[in-house]
Protein backbone atom coordinates (compact mmCIF):
# COMPACT_ATOMS: atom_id res chain seq x y z
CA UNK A 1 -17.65 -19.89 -3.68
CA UNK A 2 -17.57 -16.95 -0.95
CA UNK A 3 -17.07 -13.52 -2.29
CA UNK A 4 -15.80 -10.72 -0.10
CA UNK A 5 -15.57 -6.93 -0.55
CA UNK A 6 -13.59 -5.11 2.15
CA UNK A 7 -13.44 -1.45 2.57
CA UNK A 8 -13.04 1.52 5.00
CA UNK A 9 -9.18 1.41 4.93
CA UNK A 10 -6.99 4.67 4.52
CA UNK A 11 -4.00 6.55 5.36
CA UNK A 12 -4.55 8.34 9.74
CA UNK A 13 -2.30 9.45 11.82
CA UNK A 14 -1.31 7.73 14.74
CA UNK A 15 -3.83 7.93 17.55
CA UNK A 16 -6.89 8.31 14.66
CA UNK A 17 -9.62 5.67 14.48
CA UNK A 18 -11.06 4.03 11.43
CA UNK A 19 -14.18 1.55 10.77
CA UNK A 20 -13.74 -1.19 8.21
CA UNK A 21 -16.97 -2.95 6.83
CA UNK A 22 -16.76 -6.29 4.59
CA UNK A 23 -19.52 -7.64 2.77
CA UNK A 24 -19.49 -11.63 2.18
CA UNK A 25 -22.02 -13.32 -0.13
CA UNK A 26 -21.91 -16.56 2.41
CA UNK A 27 -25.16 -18.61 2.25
CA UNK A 28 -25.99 -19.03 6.21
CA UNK A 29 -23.95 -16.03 7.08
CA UNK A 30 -24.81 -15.97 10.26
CA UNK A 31 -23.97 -19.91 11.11
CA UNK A 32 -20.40 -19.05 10.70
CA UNK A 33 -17.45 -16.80 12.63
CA UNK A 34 -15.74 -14.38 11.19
CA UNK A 35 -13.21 -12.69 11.41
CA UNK A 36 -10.53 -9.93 10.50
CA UNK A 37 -6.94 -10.81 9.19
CA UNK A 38 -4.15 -8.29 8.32
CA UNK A 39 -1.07 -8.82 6.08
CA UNK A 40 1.44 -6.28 6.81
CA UNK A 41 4.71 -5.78 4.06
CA UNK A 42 6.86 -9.04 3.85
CA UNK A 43 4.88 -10.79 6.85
CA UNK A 44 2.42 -13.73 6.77
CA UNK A 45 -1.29 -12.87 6.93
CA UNK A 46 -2.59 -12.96 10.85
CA UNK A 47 -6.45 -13.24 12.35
CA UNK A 48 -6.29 -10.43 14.52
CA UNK A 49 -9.96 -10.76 15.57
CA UNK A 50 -13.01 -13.26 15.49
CA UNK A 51 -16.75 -12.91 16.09
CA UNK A 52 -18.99 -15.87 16.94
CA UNK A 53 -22.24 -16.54 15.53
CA UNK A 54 -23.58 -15.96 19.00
CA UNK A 55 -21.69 -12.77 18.73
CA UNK A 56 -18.72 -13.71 21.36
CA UNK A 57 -15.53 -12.01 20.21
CA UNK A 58 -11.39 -12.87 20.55
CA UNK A 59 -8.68 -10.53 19.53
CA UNK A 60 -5.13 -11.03 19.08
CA UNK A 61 -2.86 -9.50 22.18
CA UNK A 62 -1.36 -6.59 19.60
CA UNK A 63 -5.12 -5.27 19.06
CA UNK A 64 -6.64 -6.33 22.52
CA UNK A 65 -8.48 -3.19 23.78
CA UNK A 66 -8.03 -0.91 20.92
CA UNK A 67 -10.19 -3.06 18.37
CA UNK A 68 -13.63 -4.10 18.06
CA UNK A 69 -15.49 -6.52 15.61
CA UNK A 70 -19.03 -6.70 15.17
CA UNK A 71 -21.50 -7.80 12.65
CA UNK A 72 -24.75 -7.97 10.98
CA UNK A 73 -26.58 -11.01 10.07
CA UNK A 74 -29.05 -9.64 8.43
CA UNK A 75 -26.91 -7.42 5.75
CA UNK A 76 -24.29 -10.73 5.90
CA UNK A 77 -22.02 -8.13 7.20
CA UNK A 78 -18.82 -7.66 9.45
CA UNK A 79 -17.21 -4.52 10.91
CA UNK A 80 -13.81 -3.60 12.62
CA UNK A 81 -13.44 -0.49 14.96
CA UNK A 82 -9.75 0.93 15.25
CA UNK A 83 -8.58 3.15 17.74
CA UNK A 84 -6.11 4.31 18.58
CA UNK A 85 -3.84 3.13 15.61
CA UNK A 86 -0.48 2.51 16.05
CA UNK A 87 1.89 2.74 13.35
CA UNK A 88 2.21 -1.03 13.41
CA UNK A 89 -1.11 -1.30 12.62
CA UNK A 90 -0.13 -0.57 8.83
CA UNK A 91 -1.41 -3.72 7.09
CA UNK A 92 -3.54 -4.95 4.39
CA UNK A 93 -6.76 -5.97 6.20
CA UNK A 94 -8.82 -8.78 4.75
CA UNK A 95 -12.08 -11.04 6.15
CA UNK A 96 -12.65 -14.16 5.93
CA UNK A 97 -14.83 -16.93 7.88
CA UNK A 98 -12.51 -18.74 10.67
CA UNK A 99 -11.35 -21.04 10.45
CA UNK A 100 -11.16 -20.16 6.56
CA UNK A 101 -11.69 -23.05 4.10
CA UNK A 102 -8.80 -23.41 2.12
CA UNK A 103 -10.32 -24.70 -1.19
CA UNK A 104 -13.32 -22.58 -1.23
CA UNK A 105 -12.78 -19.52 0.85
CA UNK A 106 -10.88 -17.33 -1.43
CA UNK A 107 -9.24 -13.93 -0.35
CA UNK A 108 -10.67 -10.45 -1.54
CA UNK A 109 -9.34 -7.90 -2.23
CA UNK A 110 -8.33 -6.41 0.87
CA UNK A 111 -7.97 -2.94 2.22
CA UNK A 112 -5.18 -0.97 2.97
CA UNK A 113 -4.56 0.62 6.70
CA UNK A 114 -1.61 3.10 6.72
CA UNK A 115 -1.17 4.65 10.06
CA UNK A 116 1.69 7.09 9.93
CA UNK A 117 1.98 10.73 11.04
């Protein structure tokens, strides 16, 4: 079963940056893609951006230019770069391999992302 650990989240003012890491005990780490999902209050959960294991990259439109995910293989490691934040970019942010396996990729615990002045 895959474990996560997010962290790096916090409370920034709009136009601030912040670097989330996550931490997955995935055997073969590096044979999957990952990614980053957010859960903002009272909306569904949404990948906002993927990594290849080749190391290509997709974002969603709202974080296209402003985000960057990265990762390392060798500490079975992913990373998120944010900036600027936008107040919309409020959200619980989680990772997870994508596409995520229902019935054995569970969700951790998340980290919380407040952007507000």
């Amino acid at each position: 079963q895959v474990q996560l650990v997010e962290s790096g989240g916090g409370l920034v003012q709009p136009g601030g940056s912040l670097r989330l890491s996550c931490t997955a005990s995935i055997m073969l780490f590096s044979r999957y893609s990952m990614g980053w999902y957010r859960q903002a209050p009272g909306e569904q959960r949404d990948l906002v951006a993927t990594i290849t294991p080749g190391g290509s990259t997709e974002y969603a439109d709202s974080v296209k230019g402003r985000f960057t995910i990265s990762r390392d293989n060798a500490k079975r490691s992913v990373y998120l770069q944010m900036n600027p934040l936008k107040p919309d970019d409020t959200a619980v942010y989680y990772c997870n391999r994508v596409p995520r396996n229902v019935a054995l990729d569970s969700w951790g615990p998340g980290t919380q992302v407040t952007v507000s002045s």
